[in-house]
PDB file of N, CA and C in Angstrom:
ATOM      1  N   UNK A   1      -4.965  -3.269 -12.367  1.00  0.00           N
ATOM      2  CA  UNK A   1      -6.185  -2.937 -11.665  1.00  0.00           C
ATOM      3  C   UNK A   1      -6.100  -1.554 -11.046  1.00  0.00           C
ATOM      4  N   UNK A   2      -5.143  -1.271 -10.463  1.00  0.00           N
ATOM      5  CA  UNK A   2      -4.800   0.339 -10.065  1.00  0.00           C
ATOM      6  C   UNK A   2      -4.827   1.060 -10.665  1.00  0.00           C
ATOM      7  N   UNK A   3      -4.131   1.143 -11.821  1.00  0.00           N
ATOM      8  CA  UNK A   3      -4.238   2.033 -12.375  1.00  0.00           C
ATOM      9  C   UNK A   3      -5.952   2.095 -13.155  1.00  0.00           C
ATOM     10  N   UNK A   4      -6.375   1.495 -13.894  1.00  0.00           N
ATOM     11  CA  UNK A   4      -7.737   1.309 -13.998  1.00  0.00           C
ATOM     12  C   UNK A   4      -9.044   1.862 -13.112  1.00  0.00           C
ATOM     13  N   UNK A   5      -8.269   2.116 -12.023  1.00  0.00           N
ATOM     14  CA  UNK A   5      -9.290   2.440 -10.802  1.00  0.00           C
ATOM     15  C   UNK A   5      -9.488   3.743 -10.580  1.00  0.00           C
ATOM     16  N   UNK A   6      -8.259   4.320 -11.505  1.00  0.00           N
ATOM     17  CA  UNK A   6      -8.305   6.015 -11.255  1.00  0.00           C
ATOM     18  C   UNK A   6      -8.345   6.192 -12.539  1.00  0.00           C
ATOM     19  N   UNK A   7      -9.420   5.675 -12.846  1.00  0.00           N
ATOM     20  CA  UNK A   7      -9.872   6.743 -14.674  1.00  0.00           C
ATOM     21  C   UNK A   7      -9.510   8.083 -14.490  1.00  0.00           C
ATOM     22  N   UNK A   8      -9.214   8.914 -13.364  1.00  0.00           N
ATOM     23  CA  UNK A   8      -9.449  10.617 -13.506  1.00  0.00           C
ATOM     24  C   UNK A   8      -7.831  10.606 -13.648  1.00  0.00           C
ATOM     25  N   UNK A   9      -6.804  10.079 -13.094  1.00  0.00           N
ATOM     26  CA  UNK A   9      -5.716   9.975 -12.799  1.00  0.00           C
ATOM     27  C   UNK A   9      -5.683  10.207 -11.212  1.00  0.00           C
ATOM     28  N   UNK A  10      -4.563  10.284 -10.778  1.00  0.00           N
ATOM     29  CA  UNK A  10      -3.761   9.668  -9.460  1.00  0.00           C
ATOM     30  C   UNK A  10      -2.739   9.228  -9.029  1.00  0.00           C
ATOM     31  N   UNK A  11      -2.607   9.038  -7.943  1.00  0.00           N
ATOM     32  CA  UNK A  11      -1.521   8.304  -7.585  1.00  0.00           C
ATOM     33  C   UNK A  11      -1.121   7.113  -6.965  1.00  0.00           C
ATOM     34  N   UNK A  12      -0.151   6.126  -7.985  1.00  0.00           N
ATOM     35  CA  UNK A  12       0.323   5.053  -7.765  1.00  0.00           C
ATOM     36  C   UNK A  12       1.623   4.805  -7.032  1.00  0.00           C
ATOM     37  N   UNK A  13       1.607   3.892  -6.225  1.00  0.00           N
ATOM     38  CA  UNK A  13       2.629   4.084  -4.815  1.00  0.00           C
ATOM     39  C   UNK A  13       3.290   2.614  -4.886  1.00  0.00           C
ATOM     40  N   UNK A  14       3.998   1.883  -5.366  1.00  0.00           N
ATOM     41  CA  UNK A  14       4.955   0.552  -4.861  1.00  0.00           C
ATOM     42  C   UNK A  14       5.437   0.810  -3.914  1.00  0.00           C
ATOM     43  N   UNK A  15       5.441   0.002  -2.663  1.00  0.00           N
ATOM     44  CA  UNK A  15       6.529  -0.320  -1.341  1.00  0.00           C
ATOM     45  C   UNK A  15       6.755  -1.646  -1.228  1.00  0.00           C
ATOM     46  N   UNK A  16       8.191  -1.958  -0.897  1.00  0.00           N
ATOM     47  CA  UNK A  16       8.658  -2.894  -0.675  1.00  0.00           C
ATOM     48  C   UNK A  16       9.199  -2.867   0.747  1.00  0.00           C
ATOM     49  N   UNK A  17       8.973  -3.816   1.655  1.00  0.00           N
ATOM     50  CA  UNK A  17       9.313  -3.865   2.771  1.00  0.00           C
ATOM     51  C   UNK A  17       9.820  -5.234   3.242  1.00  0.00           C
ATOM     52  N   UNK A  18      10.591  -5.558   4.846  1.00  0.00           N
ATOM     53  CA  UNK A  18      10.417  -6.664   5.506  1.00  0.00           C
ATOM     54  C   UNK A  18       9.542  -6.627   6.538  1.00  0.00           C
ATOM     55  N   UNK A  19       8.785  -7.549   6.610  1.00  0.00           N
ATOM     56  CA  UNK A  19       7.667  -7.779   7.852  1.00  0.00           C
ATOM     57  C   UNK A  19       7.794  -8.787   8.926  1.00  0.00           C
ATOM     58  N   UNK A  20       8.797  -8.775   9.899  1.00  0.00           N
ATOM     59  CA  UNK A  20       8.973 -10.094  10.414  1.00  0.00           C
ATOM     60  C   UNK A  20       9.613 -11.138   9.166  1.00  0.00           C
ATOM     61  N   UNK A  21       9.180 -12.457   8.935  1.00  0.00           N
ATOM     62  CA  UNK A  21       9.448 -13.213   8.302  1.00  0.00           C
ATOM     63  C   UNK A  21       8.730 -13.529   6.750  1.00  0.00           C
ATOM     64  N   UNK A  22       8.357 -12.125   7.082  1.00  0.00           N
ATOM     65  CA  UNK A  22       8.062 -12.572   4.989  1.00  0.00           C
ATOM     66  C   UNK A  22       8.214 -10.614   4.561  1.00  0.00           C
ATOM     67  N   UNK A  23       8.084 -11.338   3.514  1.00  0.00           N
ATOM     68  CA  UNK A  23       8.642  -9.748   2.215  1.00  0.00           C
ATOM     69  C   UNK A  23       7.185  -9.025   1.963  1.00  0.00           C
ATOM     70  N   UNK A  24       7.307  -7.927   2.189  1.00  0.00           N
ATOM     71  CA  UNK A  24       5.708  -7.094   1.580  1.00  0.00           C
ATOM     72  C   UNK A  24       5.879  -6.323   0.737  1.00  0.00           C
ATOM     73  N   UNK A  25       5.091  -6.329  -0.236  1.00  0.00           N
ATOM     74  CA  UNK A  25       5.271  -5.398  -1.411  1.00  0.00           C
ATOM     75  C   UNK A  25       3.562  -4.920  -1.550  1.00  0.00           C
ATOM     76  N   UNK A  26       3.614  -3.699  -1.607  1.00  0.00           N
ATOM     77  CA  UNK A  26       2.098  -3.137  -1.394  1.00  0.00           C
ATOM     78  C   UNK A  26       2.508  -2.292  -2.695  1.00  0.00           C
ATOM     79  N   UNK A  27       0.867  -2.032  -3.358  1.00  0.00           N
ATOM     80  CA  UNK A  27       0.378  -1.645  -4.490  1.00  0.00           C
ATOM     81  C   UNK A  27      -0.865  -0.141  -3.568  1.00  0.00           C
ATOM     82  N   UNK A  28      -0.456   0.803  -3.681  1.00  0.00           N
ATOM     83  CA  UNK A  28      -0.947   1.659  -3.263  1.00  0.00           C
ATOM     84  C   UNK A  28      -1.794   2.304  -3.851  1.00  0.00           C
ATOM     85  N   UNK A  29      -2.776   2.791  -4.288  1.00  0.00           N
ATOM     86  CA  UNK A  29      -3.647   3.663  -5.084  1.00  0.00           C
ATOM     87  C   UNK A  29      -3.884   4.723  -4.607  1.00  0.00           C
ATOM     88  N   UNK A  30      -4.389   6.036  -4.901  1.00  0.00           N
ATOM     89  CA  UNK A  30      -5.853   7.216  -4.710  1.00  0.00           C
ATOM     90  C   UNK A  30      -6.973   7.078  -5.795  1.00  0.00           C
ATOM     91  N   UNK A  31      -7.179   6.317  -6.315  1.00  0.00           N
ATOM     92  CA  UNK A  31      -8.416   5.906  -7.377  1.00  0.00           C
ATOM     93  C   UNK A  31      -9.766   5.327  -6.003  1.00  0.00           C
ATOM     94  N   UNK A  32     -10.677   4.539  -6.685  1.00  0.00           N
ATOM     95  CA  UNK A  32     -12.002   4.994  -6.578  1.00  0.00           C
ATOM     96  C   UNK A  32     -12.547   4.059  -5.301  1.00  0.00           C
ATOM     97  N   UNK A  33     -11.406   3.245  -4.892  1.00  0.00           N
ATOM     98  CA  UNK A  33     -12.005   2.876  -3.595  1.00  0.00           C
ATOM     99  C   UNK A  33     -13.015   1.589  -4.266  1.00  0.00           C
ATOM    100  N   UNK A  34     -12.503   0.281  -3.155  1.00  0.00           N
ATOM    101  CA  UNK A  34     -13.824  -0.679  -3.402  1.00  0.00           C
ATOM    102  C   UNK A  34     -14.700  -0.278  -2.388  1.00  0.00           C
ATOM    103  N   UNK A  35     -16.361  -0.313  -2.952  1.00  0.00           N
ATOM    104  CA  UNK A  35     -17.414  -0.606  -1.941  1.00  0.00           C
ATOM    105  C   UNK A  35     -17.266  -1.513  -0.990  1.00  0.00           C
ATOM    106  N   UNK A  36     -17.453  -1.686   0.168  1.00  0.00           N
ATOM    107  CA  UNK A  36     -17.186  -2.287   1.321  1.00  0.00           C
ATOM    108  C   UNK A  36     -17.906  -3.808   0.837  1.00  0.00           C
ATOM    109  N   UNK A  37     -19.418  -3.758   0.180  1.00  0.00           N
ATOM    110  CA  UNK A  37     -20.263  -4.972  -0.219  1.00  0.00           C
ATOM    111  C   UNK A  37     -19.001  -5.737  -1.320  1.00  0.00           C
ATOM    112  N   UNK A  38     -18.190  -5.479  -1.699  1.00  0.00           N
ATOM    113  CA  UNK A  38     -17.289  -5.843  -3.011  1.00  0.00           C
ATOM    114  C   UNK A  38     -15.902  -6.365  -2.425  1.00  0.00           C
ATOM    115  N   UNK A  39     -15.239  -5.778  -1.046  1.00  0.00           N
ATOM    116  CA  UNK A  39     -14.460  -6.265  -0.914  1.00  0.00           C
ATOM    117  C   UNK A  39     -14.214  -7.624  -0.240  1.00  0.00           C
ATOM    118  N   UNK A  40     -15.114  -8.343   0.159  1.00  0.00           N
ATOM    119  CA  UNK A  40     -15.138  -9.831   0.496  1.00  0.00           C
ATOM    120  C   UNK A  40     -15.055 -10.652  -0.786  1.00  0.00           C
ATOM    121  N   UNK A  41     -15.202 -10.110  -1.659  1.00  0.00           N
ATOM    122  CA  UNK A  41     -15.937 -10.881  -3.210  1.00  0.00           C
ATOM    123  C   UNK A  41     -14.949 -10.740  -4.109  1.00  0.00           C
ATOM    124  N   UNK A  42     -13.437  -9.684  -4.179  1.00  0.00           N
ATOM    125  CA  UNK A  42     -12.957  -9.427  -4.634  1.00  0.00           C
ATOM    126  C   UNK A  42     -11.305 -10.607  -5.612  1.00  0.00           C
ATOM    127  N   UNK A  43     -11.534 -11.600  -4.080  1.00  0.00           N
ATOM    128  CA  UNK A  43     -10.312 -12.852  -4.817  1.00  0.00           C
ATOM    129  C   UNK A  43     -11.631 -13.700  -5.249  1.00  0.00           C
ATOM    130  N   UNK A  44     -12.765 -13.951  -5.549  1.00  0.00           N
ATOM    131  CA  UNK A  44     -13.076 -14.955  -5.802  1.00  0.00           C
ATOM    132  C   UNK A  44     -13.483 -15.015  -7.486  1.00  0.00           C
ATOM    133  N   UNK A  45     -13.639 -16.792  -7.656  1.00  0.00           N
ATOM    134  CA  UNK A  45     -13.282 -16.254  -9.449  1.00  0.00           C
ATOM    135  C   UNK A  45     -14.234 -16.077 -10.293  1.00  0.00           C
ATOM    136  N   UNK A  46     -14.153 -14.798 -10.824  1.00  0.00           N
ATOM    137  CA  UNK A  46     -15.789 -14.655 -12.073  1.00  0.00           C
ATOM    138  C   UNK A  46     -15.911 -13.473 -11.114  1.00  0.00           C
ATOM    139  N   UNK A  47     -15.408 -12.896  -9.614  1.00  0.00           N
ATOM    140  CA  UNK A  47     -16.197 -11.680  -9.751  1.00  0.00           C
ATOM    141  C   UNK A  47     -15.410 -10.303 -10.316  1.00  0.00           C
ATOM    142  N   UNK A  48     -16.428 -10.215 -10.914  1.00  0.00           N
ATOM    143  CA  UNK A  48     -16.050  -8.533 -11.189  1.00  0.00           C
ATOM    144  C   UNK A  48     -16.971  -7.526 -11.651  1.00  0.00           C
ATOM    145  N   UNK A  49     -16.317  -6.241 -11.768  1.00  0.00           N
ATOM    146  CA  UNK A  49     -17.154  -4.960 -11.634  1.00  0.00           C
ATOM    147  C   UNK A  49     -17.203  -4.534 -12.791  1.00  0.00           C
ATOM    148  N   UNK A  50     -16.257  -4.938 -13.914  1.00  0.00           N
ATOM    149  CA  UNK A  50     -15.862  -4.229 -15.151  1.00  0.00           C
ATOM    150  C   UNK A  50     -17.147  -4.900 -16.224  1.00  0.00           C
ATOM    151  N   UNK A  51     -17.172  -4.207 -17.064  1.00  0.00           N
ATOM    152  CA  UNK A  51     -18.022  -4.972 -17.763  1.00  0.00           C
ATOM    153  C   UNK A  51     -16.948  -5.787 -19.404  1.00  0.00           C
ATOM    154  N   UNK A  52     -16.041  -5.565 -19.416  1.00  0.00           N
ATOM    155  CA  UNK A  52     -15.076  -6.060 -20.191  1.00  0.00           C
ATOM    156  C   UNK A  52     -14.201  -7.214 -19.644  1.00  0.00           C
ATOM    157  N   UNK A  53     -14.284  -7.013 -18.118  1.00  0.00           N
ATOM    158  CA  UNK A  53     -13.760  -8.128 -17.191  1.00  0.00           C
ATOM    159  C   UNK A  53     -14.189  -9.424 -17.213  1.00  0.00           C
ATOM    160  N   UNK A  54     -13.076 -10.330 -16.725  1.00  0.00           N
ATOM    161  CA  UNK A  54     -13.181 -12.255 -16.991  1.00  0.00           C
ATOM    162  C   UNK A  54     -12.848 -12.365 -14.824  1.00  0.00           C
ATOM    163  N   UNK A  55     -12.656 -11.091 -14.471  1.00  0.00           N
ATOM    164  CA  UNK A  55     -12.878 -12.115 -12.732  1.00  0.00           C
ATOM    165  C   UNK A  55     -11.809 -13.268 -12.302  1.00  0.00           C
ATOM    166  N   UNK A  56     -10.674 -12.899 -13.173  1.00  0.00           N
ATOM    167  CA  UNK A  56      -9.938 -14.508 -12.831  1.00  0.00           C
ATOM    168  C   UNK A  56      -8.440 -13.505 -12.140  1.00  0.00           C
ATOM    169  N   UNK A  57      -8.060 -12.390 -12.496  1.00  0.00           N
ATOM    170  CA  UNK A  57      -6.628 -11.802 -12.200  1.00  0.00           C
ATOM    171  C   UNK A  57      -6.746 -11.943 -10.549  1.00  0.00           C
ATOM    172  N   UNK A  58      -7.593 -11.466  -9.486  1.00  0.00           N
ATOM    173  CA  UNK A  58      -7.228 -11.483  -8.616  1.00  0.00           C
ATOM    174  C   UNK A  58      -7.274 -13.070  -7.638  1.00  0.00           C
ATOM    175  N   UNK A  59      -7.980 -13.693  -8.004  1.00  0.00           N
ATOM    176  CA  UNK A  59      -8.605 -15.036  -7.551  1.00  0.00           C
ATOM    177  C   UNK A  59      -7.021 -15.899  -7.728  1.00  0.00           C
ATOM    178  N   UNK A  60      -6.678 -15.548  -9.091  1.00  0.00           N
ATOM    179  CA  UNK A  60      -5.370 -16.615 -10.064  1.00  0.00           C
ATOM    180  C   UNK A  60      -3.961 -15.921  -8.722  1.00  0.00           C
ATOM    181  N   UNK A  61      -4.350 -14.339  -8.729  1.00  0.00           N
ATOM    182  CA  UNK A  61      -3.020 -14.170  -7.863  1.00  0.00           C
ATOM    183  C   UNK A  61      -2.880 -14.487  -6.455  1.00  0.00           C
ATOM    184  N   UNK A  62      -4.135 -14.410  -5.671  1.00  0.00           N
ATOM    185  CA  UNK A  62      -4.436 -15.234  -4.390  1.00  0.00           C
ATOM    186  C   UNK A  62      -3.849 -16.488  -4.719  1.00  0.00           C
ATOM    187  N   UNK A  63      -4.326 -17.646  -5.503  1.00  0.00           N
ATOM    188  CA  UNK A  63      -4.058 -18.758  -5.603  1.00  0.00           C
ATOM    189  C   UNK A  63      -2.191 -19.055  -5.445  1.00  0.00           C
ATOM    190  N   UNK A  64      -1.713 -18.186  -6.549  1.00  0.00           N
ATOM    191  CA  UNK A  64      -0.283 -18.093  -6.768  1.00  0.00           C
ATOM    192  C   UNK A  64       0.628 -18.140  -4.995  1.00  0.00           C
ATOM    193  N   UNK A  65      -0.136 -16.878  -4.860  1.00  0.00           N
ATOM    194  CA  UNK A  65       0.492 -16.605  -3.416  1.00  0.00           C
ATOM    195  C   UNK A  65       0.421 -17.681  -2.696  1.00  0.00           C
ATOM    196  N   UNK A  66      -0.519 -18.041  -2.046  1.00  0.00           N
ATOM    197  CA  UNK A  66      -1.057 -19.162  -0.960  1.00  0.00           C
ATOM    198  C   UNK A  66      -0.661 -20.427  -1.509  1.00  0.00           C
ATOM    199  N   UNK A  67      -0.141 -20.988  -2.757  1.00  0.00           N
ATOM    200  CA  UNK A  67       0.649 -21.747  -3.262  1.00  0.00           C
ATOM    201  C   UNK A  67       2.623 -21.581  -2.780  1.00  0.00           C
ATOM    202  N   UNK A  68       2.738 -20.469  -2.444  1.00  0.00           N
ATOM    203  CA  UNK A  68       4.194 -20.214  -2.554  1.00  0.00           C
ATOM    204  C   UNK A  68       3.884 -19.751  -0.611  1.00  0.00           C
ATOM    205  N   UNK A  69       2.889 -20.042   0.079  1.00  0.00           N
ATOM    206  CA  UNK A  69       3.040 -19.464   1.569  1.00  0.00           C
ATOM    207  C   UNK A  69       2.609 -18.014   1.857  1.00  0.00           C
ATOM    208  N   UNK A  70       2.214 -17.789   1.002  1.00  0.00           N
ATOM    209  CA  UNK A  70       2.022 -16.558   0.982  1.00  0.00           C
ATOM    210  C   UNK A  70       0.293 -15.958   0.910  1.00  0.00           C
ATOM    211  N   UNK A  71       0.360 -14.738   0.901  1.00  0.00           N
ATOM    212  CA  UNK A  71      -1.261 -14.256   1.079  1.00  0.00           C
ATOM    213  C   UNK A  71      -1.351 -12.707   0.363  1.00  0.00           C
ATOM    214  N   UNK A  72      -2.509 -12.189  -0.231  1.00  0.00           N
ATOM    215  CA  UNK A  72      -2.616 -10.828  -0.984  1.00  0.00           C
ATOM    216  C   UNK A  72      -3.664 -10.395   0.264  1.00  0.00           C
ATOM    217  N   UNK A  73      -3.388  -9.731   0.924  1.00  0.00           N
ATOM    218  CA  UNK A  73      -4.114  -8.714   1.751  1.00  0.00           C
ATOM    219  C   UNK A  73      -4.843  -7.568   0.874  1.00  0.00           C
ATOM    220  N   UNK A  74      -6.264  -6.842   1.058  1.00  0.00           N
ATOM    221  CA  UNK A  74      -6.638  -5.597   0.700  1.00  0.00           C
ATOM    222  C   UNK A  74      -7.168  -4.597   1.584  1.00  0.00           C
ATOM    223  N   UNK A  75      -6.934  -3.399   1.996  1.00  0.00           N
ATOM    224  CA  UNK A  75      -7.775  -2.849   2.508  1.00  0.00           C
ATOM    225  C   UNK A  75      -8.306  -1.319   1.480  1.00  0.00           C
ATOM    226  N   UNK A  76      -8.957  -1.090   1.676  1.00  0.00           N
ATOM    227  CA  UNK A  76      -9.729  -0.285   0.613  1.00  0.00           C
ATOM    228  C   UNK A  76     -10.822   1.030   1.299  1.00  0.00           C
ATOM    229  N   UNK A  77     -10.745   2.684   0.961  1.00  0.00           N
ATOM    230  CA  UNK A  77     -11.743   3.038   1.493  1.00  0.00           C
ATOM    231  C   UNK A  77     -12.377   3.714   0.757  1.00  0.00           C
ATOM    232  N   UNK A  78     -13.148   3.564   0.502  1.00  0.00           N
ATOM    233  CA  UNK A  78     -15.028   4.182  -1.201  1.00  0.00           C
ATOM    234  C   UNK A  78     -14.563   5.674  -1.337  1.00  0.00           C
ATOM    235  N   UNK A  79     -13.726   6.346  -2.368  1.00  0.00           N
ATOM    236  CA  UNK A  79     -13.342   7.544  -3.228  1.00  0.00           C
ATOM    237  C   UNK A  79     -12.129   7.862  -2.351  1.00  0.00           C
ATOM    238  N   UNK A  80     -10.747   6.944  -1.397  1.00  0.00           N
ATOM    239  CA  UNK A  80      -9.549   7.349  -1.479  1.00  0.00           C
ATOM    240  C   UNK A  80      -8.832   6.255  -1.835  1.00  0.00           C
ATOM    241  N   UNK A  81      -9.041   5.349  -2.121  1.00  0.00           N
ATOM    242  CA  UNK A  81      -8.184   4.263  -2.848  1.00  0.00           C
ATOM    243  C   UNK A  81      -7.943   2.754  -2.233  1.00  0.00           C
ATOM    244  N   UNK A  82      -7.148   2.342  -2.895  1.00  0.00           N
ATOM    245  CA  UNK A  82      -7.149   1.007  -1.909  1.00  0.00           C
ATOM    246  C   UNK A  82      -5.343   0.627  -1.807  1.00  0.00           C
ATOM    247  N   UNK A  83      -5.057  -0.375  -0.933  1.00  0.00           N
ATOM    248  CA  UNK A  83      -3.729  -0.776  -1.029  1.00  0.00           C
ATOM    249  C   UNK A  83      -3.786  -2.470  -1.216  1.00  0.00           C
ATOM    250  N   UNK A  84      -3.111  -2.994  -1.800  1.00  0.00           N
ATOM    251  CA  UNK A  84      -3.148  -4.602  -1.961  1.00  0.00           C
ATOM    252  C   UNK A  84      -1.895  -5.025  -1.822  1.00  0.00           C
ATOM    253  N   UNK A  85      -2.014  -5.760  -0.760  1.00  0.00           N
ATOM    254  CA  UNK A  85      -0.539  -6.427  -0.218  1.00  0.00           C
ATOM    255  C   UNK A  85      -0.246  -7.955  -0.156  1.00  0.00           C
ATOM    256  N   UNK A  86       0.977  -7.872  -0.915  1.00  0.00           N
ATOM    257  CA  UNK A  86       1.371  -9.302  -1.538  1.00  0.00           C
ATOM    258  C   UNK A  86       2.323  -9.692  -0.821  1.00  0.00           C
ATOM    259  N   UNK A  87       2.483 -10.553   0.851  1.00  0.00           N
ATOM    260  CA  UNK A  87       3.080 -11.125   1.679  1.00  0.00           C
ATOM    261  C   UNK A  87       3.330 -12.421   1.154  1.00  0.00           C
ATOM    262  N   UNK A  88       4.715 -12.791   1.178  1.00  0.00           N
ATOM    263  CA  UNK A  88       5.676 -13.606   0.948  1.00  0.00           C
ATOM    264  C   UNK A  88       6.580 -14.095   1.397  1.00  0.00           C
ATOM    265  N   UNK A  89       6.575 -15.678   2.391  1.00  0.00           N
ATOM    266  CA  UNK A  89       7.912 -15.931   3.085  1.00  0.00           C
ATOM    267  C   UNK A  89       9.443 -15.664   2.929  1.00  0.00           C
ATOM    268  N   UNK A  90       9.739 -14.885   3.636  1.00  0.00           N
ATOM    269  CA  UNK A  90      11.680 -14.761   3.105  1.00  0.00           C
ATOM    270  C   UNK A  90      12.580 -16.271   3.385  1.00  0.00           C
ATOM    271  N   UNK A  91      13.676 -16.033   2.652  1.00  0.00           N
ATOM    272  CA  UNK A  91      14.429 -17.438   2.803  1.00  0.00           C
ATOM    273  C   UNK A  91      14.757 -17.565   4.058  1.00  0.00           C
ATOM    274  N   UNK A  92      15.156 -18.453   4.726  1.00  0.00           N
ATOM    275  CA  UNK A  92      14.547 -18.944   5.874  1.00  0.00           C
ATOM    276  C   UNK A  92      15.973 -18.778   6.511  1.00  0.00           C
ATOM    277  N   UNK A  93      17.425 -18.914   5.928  1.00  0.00           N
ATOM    278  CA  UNK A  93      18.441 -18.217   6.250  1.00  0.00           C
ATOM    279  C   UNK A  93      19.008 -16.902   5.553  1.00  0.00           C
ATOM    280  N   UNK A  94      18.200 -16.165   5.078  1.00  0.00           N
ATOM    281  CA  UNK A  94      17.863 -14.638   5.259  1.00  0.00           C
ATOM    282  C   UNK A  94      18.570 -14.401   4.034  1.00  0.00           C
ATOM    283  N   UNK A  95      18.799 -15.494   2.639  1.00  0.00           N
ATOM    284  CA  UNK A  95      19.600 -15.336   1.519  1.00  0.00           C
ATOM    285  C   UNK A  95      18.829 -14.934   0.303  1.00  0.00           C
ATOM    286  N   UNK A  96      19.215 -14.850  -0.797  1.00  0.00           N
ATOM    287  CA  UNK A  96      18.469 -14.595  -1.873  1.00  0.00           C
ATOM    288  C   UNK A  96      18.187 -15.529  -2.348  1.00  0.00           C
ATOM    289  N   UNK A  97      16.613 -15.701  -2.911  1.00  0.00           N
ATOM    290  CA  UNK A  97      16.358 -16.879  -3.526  1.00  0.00           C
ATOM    291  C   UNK A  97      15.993 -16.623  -5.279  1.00  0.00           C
ATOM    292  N   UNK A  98      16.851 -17.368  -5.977  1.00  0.00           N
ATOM    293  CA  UNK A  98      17.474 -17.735  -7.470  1.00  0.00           C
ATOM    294  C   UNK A  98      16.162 -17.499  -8.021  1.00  0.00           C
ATOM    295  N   UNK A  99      15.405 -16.769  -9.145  1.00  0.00           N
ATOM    296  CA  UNK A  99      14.497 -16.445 -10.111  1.00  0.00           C
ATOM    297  C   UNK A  99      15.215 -16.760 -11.533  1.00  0.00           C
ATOM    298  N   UNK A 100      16.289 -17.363 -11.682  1.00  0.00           N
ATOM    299  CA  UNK A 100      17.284 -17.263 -13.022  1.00  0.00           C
ATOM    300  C   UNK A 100      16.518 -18.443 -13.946  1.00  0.00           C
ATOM    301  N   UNK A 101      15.919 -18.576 -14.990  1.00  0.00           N
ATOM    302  CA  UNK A 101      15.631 -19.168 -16.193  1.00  0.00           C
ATOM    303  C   UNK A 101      16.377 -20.562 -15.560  1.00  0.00           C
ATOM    304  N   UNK A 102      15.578 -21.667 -15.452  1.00  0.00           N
ATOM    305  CA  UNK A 102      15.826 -22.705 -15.479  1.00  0.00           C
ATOM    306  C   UNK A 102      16.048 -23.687 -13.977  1.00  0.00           C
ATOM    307  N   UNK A 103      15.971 -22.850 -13.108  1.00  0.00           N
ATOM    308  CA  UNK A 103      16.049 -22.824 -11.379  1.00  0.00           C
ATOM    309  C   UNK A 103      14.931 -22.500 -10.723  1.00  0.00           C
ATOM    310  N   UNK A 104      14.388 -23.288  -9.983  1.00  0.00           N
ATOM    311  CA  UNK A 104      13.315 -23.182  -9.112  1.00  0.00           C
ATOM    312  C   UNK A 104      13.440 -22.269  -8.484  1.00  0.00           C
ATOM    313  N   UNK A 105      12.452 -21.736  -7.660  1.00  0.00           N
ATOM    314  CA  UNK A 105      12.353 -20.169  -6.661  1.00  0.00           C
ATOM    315  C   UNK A 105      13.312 -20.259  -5.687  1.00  0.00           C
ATOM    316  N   UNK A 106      13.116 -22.450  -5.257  1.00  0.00           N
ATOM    317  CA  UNK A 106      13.313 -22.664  -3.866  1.00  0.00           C
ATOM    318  C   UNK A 106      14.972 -22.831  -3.912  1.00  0.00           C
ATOM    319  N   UNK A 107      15.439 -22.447  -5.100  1.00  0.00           N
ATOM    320  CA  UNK A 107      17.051 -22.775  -5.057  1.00  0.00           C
ATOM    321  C   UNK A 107      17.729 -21.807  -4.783  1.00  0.00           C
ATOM    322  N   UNK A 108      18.557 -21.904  -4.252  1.00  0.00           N
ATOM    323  CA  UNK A 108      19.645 -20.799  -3.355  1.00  0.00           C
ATOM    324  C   UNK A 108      20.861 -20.454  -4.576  1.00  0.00           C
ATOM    325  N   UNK A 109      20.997 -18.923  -4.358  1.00  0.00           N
ATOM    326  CA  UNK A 109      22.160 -18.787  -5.265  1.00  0.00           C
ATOM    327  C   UNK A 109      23.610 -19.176  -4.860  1.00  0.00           C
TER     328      UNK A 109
END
């Protein structure tokens, strides 16, 4: 979606951070900014702006998140870009949690 947003080109920014008790990873843009009327409307499913668009990527990744404790934040301002932030509980004794083929998220290495 970021990149998409700056048809002219721009710049794309990943940060990874700790926030208190969950992990933030923000998606940074300078592309085209949502309209303020668009950004309430933006997780829900079927909407979209594209005309090639199906409306389900951001709605499906809200869902994902808020399934795992988590939440996608946006803030956005009309021709400097937007940032979308994907907050995520950290392990709860501050360890890494296992992504390995065949192991749940919630299993400890």
């Amino acid at each position: 979606n970021a990149v998409q947003a700056m048809p002219g080109g721009g710049t794309l920014r990943l940060e990874c951070a700790r926030a208190g008790d969950q992990a933030a990873v923000s998606v940074i843009d300078t592309g085209e900014g949502i309209p303020e009327e668009h950004l309430a409307k933006v997780f829900e499913p079927l909407f979209t702006t594209r005309a090639n668009g199906i409306g389900l990527g951001l709605s499906l990744s809200q869902r994902y998140a808020r399934s795992n404790r988590g939440r996608i934040e946006c803030d956005s301002l009309p021709g400097r870009g937007s940032v979308f932030r994907l907050l995520l509980p950290v392990a709860r004794d501050g360890g890494p949690v296992s992504m390995r083929p065949g192991k749940r998220s919630e299993d400890r290495v």
